[in-house]
Structures are given as C-alpha cells and as structure tokens.
Protein backbone atom coordinates (compact mmCIF):
# COMPACT_ATOMS: atom_id res chain seq x y z
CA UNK A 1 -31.50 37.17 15.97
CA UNK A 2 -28.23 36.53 16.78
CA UNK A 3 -27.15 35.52 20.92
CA UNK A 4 -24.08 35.24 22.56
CA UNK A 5 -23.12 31.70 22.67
CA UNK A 6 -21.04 29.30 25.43
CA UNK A 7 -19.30 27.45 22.34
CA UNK A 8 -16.02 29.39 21.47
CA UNK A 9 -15.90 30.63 17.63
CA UNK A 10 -19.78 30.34 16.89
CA UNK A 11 -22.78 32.44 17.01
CA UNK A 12 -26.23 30.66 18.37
CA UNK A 13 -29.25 32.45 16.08
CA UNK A 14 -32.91 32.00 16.67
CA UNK A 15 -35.26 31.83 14.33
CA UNK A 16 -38.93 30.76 13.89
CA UNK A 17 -38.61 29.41 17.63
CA UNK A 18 -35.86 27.40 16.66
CA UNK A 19 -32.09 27.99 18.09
CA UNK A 20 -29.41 27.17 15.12
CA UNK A 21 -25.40 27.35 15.78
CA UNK A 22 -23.20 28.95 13.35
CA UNK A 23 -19.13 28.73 13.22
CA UNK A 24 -16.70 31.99 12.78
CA UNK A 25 -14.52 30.51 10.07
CA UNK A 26 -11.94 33.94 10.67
CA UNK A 27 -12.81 34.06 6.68
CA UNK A 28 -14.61 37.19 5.70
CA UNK A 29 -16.15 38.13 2.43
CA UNK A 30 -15.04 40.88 -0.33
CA UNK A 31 -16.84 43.23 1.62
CA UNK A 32 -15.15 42.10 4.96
CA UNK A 33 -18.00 40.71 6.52
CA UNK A 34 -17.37 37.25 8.40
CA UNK A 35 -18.04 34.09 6.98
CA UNK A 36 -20.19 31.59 8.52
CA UNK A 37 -20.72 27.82 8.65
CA UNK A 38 -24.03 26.05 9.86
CA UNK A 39 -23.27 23.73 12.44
CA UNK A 40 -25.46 20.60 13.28
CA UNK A 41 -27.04 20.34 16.42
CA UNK A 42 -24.91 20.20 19.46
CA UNK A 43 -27.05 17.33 20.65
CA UNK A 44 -26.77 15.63 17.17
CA UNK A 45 -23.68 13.13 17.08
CA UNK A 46 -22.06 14.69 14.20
CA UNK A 47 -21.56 17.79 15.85
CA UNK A 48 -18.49 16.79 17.62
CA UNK A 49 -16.34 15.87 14.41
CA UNK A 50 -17.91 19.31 12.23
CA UNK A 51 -17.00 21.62 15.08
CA UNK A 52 -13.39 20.00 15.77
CA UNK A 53 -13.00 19.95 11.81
CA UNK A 54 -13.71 23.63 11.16
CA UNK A 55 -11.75 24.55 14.17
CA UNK A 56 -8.46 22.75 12.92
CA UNK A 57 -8.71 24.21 9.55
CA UNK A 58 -9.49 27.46 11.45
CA UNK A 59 -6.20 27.05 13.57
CA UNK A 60 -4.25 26.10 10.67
CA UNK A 61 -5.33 29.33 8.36
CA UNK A 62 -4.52 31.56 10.97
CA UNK A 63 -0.48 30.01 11.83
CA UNK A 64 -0.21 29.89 7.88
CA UNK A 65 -1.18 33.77 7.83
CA UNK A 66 1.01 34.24 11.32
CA UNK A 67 3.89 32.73 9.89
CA UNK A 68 3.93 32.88 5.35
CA UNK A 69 7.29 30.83 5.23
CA UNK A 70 5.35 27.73 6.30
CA UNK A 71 4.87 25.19 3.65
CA UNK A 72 1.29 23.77 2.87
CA UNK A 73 0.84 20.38 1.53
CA UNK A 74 0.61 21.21 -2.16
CA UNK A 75 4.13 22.87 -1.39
CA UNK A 76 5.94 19.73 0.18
CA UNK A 77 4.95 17.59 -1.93
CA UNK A 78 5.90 19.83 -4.80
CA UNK A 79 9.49 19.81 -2.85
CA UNK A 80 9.70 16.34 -2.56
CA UNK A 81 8.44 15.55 -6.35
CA UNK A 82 11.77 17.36 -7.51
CA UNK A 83 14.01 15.90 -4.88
CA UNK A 84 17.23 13.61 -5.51
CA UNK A 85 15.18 11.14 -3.29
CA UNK A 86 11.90 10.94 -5.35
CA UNK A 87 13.94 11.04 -8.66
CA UNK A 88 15.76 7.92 -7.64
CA UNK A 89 12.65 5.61 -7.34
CA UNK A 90 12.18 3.28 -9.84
CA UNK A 91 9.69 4.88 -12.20
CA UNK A 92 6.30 2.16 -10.86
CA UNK A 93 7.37 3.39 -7.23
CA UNK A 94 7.53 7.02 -8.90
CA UNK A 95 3.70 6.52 -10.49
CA UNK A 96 2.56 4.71 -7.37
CA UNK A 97 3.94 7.61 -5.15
CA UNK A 98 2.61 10.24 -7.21
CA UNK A 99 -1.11 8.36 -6.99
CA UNK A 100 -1.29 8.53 -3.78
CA UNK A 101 0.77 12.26 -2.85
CA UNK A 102 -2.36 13.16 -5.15
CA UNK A 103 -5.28 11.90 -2.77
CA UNK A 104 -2.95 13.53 0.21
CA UNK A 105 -2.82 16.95 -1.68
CA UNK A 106 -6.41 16.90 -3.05
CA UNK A 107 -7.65 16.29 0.70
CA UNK A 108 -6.13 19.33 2.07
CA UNK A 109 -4.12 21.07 -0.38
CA UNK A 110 -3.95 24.48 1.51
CA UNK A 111 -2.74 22.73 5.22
CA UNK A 112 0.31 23.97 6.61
CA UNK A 113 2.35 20.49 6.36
CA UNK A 114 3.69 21.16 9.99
CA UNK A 115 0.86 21.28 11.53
CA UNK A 116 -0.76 18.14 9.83
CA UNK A 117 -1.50 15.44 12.49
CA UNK A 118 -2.26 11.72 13.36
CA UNK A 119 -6.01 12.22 13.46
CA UNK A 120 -6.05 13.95 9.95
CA UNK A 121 -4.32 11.05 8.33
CA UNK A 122 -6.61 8.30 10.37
CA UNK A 123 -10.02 10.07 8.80
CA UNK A 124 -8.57 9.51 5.77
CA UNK A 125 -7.68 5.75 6.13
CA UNK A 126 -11.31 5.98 7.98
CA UNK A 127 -13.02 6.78 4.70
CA UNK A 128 -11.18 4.50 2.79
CA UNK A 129 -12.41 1.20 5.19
CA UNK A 130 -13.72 -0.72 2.48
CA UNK A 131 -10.18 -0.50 0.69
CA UNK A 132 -7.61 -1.46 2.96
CA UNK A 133 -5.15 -2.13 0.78
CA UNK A 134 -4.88 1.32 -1.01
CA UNK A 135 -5.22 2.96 2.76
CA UNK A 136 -2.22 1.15 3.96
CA UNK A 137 -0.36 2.46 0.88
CA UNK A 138 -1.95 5.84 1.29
CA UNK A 139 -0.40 5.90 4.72
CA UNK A 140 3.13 4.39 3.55
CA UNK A 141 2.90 7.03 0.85
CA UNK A 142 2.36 9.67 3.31
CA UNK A 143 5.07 8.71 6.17
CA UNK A 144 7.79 8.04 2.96
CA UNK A 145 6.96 12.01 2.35
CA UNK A 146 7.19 13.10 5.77
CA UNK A 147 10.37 11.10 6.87
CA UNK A 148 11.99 13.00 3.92
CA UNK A 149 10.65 15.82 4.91
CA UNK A 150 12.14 15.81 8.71
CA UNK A 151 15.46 15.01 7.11
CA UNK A 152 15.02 18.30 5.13
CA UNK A 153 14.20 20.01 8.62
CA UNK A 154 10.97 21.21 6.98
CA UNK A 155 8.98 19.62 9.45
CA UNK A 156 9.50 18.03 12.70
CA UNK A 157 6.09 16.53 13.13
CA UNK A 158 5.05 12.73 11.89
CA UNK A 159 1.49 12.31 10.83
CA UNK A 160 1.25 8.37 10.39
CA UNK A 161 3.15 7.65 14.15
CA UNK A 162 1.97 4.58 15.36
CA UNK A 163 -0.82 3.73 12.66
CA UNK A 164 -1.88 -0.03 12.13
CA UNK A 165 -1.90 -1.38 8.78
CA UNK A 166 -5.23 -1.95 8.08
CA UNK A 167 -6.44 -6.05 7.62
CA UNK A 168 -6.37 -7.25 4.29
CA UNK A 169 -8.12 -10.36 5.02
CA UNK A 170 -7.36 -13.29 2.64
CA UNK A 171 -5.48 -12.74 0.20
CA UNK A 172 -6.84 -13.21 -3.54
CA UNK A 173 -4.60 -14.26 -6.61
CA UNK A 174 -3.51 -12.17 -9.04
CA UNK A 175 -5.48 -11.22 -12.36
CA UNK A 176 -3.95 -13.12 -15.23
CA UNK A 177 -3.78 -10.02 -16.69
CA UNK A 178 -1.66 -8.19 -14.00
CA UNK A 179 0.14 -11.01 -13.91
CA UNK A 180 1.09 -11.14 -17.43
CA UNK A 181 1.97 -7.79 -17.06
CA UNK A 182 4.21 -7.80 -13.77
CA UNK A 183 6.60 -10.42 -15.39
CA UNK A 184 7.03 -8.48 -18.52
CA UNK A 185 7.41 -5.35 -16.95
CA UNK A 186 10.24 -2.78 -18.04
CA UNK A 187 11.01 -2.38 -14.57
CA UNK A 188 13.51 -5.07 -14.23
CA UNK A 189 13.10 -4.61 -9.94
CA UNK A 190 9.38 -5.60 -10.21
CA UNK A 191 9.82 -8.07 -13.11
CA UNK A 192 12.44 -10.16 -10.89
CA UNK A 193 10.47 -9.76 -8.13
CA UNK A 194 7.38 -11.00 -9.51
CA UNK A 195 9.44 -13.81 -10.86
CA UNK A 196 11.09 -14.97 -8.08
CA UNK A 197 7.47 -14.54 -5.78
CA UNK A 198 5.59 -16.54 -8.38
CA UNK A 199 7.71 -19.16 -9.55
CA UNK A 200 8.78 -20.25 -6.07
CA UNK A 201 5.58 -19.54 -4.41
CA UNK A 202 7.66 -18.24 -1.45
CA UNK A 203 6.43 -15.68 1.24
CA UNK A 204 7.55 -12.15 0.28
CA UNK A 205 10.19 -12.50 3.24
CA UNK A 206 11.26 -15.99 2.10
CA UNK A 207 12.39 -14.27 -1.52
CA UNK A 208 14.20 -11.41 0.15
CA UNK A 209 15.65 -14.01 1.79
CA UNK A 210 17.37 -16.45 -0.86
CA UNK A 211 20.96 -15.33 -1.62
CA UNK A 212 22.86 -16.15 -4.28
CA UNK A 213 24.61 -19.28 -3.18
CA UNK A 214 21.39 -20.39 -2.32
CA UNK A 215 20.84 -21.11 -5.86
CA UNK A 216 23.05 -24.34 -7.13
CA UNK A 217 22.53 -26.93 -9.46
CA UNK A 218 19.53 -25.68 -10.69
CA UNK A 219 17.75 -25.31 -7.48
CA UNK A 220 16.96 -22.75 -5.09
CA UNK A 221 17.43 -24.18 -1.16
CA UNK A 222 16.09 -22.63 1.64
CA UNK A 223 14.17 -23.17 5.23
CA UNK A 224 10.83 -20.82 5.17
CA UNK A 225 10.96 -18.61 8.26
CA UNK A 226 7.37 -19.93 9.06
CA UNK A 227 8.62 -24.08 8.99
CA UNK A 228 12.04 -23.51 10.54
CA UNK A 229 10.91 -25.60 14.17
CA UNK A 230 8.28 -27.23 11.95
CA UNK A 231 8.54 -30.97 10.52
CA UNK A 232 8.44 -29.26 6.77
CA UNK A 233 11.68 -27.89 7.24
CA UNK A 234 14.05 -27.23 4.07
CA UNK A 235 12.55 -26.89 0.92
CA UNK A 236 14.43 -27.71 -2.95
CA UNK A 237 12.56 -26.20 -5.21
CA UNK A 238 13.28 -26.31 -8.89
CA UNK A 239 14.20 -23.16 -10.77
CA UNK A 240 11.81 -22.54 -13.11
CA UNK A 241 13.39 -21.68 -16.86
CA UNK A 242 10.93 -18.63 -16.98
CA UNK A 243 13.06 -17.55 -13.95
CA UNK A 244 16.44 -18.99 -14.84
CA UNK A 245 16.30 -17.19 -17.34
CA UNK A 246 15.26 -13.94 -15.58
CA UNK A 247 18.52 -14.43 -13.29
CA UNK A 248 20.59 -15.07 -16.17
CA UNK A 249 20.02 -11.60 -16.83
CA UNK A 250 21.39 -10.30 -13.16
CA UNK A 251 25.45 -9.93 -12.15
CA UNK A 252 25.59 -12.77 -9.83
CA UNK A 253 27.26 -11.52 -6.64
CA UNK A 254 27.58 -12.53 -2.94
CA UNK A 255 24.02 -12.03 -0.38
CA UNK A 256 20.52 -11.49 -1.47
CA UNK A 257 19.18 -11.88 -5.32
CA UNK A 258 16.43 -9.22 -3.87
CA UNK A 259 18.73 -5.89 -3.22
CA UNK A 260 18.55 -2.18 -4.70
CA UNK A 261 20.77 -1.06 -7.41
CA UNK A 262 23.37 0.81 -4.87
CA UNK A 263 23.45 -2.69 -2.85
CA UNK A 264 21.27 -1.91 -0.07
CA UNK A 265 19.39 -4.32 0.95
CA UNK A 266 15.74 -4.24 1.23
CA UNK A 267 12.80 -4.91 3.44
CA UNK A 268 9.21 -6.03 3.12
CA UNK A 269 7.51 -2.83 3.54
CA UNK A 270 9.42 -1.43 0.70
CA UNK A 271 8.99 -4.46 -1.38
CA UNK A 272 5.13 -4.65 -0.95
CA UNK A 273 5.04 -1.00 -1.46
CA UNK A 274 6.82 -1.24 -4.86
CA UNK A 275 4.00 -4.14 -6.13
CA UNK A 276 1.73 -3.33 -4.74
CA UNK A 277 2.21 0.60 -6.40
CA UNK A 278 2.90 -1.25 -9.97
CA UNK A 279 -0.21 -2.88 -9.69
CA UNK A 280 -2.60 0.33 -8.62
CA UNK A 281 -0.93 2.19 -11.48
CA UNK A 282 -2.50 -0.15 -13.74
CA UNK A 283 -6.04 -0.01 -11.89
CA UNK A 284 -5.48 -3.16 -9.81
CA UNK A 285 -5.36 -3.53 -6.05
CA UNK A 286 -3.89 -6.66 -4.89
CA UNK A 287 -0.81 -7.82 -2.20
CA UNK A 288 2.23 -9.93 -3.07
CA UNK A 289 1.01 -12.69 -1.11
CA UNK A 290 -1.44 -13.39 -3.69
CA UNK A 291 0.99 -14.45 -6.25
CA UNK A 292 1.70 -17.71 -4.02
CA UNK A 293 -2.04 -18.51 -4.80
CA UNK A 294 -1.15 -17.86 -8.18
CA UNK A 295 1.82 -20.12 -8.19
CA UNK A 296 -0.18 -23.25 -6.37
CA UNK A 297 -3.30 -22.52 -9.10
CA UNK A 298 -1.17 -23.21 -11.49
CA UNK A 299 0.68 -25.95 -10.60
CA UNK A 300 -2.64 -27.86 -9.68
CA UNK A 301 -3.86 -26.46 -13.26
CA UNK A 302 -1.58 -28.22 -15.52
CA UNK A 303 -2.08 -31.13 -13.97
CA UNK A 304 0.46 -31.83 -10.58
CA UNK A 305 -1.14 -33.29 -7.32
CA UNK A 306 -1.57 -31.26 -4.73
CA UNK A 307 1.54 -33.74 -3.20
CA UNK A 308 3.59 -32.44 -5.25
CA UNK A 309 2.50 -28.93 -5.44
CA UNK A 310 2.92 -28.64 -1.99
CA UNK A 311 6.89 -29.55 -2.60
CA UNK A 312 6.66 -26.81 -3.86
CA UNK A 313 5.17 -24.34 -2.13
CA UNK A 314 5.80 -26.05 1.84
CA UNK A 315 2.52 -25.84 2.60
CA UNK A 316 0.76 -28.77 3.97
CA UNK A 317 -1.67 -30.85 1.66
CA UNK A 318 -4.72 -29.46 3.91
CA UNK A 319 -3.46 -25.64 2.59
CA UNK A 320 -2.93 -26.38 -0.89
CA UNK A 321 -6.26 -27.47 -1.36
CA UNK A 322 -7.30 -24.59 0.76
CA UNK A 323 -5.38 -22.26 -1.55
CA UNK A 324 -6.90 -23.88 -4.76
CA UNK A 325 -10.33 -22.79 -3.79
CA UNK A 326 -10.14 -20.10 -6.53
CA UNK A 327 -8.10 -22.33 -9.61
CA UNK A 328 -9.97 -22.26 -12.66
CA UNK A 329 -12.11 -24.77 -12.85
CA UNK A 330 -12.04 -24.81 -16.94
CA UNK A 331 -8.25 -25.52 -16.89
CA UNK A 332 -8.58 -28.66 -14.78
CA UNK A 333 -11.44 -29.69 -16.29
CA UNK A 334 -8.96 -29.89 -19.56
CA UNK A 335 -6.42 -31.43 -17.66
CA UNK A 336 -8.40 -34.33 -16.69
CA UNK A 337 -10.35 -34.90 -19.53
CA UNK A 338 -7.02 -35.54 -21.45
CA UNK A 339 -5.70 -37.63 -18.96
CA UNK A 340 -8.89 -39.96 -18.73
CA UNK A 341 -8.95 -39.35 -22.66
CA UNK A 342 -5.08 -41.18 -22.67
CA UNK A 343 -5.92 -44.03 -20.69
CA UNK A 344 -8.37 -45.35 -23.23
C-alpha cells in the first residue's frame, strides 16, 4: 500500500512487511498512468547514484518538453557531422571522431546537449577505467564537439571543464601490423607523422618541433626539450631514406615540417588525437609514444648496440635497454647467430 514518502519524486510501498521505494519518472503510460522505477534501498550504497541518475534524466525531460527548440545530443552531433568544421578533418580524424560522437550519442541520445554536465561525462570515463586511452579520446572527442558548439551559440555550457587525462601507464610499442599500416597510410598527415615519430624516435613534441632548416646535409639537428640543461644535449640524427623520401614528397618551406594544410601550426593534443584516432579505427588502441619503443626495437633488432641506438634516440644506455624489454627476441636471436656464424 502505497505511503507518503520524505524523498521528493518517489512513493515508499509496503508490502509483505517489507517497505520498498519507488521513483516518479514524470513518464506516464498510454493510458496516462505514471511510470515507476524501483529504487534500491536508501540504506544500500547504490542508492545515492540511482536516485541522482533518474532525477537528472527527470530534470532534463521536463526543460526539453518546457522549451522544444533545445537540441538533444543525437541533434548536435548531427549539426556538427555536417559542419564546415567536421568536413575539414582529415578523413582518420573524421572516422576517429565519428567512433567516439557514437559512444557519446548511444549513452544519452535523448539529453538536451545544454544541460549535459561534468559529472555525466566523468561516469562515462568512470566505466571506461580499464581503457584509459580510448576515455581520454572519448573526452577530447566530446570537448572538440562542444567547443564548436559554443562557437555556434548552441550551447554555453562545457561538459569536459577541468577533466584529467586519465594515466596511460607505460607505454607499449606499436603492432607491426599498425605500424605497417600507419606509414602507408593514404592520409599523407598521419603517414609523415608516423614517419618522422618512428624514424627519429623523437618525443611527439620533439617532431612538432623540428623545422625545416633543421634538416641539412642529410641530418635532422635538434636539442630534445627533456635534455636541454642535461649533459645529452644536441642530438644528429641521420635521416632515414624511408623518411627522406617521405619529405621529398612535402613543399619545403620556412618553420615546422609538422603543420596543417592552411599553415597553422599544431599542438600535441591534436597530434595524439589524430594517431591515436587512425589507430582505433583500425581496432587498435595505442599512444604515439610507443612508436619510440618501436624505433629503439628495431635498431637493437638488426643488430646496433644499444651505444649507438641511444645516438639515436638520446636516451641514456640504462633506458635503451629499459625500452628493449619488449624487442623480439627471434630477430636478435638471428642477428647474432649470423654474426657469431661470420667470425668462424
């Protein structure tokens, strides 16, 4: 039998000597009857987040009906999808985009967007803990869509304020196959990109770094940001002819090799973004400071000390070998069986 009850929008109902809590969704049935949700306990810890949950959605059905013009979720990203914006991503920032503006929709398609806010979009990186990598994109993805969308004036809130990337912890090479892909790719942003991050083995914000005239006499010179006040200091390093050959392709001009095709120049967010995007598309979740693992495996795989792979990469000899922890062990055991094999 139904009481009155000291929790505002629910119904307390006893039954069989038991007291259960129900919550007025402001929903009613064909026949206009209200509909109901079974709440846990209120002494049970999940109470708290099902009774704050059902009231938001509550809150946000009733200013969509108060006010039709506002635009749900579904309907901004729709917006945004068509926009001059979106259409001038490069198509793997385009697919990566549109993987992720899915997960938003799909998670509350009906929302008004104005009224979405920081704790919606931190129960979603929440649920996603034990991928941190496609959770920091998720929220990129999501702040991209609303920064557009203030520009608009569609909305004048910002969902992902103040959110923490979440830790990636160490960082894991690329797949061979991803790899293979990346420097092949159509997309000649991510193919020079890849390029440039794997056949320097450079930090991401080393590479966004080298300019141009950096690049003489068949070398690329520059300081790493990390070693500037160290003893490791400048670095030569070699172009490789897989990558001459990739800037051969490229109107040489004045500033950084790394830029977008209207000249802007761009940052590491955007860069990591754009990989990291190319790579999910194809089922892959990885961060461009994996490729510098890459690079150092395979220098140590066909055969150079770790002396002078770390000319290389600047790292200290202590690193490299720390880095190599994952080189395949089949490929060196090649490589030294054919050098032992020469010396006899």
């Amino acid at each position: 039998m139904p009481h009155k009850s000291s929790i505002p929008g629910t119904k307390r109902v006893r039954s069989k000597g038991r007291v259960y809590y129900y919550f007025d969704t402001g929903q009613t049935k064909p026949n206009g009857k209200p509909i109901y949700k079974r709440l846990p306990d209120p002494k049970s810890p999940g109470f708290g987040a099902t009774y704050g949950a059902l009231m938001a959605a509550k809150k946000r059905r009733a200013s969509l009906q108060a006010d039709p013009a506002a635009l749900t979720i579904t309907q901004l990203i729709e917006l945004y999808e068509n926009s001059a914006k979106f259409r001038k991503l490069a198509p793997s920032s385009q697919t990566a985009y549109r993987i992720y503006l899915k997960q938003f929709r799909e998670a509350m398609p009906t929302a008004p967007a104005h009224l979405v806010e920081r704790k919606d979009i931190i129960l979603m990186v929440d649920k996603r803990a034990n991928k941190p990598g496609a959770a920091n994109l998720l929220v990129w993805t999501i702040g991209a869509l609303y920064k557009w969308a203030r520009e608009r004036e569609h909305v004048t809130n910002d969902p992902c304020r103040d959110i923490d990337p979440q830790e990636i912890g160490e960082h894991d090479p690329w797949p061979e196959d991803l790899l293979t892909k990346a420097l092949a790719a159509e997309d000649a942003q991510i193919r020079l990109a890849v390029h440039l991050l794997y056949y320097t083995a450079l930090r991401i914000g080393d590479v966004l770094r080298i300019r141009w005239q950096d690049i003489r006499n068949g070398a690329i010179t520059i300081t790493p940001q990390k070693t500037q006040r160290s003893k490791t200091g400048q670095l030569v390093i070699p172009v490789h002819s897989a990558l001459e050959r990739e800037l051969s392709s490229i109107r040489r001009d004045i500033g950084p090799v790394l830029i977008w095709p209207d000249g802007r120049s761009r940052s590491k967010q955007t860069l990591r973004a754009q990989l990291q995007g190319f790579a999910a598309a194809l089922g892959f979740e990885v961060v461009p400071h994996g490729l510098r693992k890459n690079a150092v495996n395979s220098l140590l795989e066909c055969g150079c000390t770790v002396a002078e792979t770390a000319s290389i990469s600047g790292q200290t000899l202590q690193m490299v070998e720390h880095y190599a922890k994952g080189r395949q062990q089949a490929k060196l055991g090649q490589t030294a069986m054919a050098k032992w094999e020469k010396t006899q």
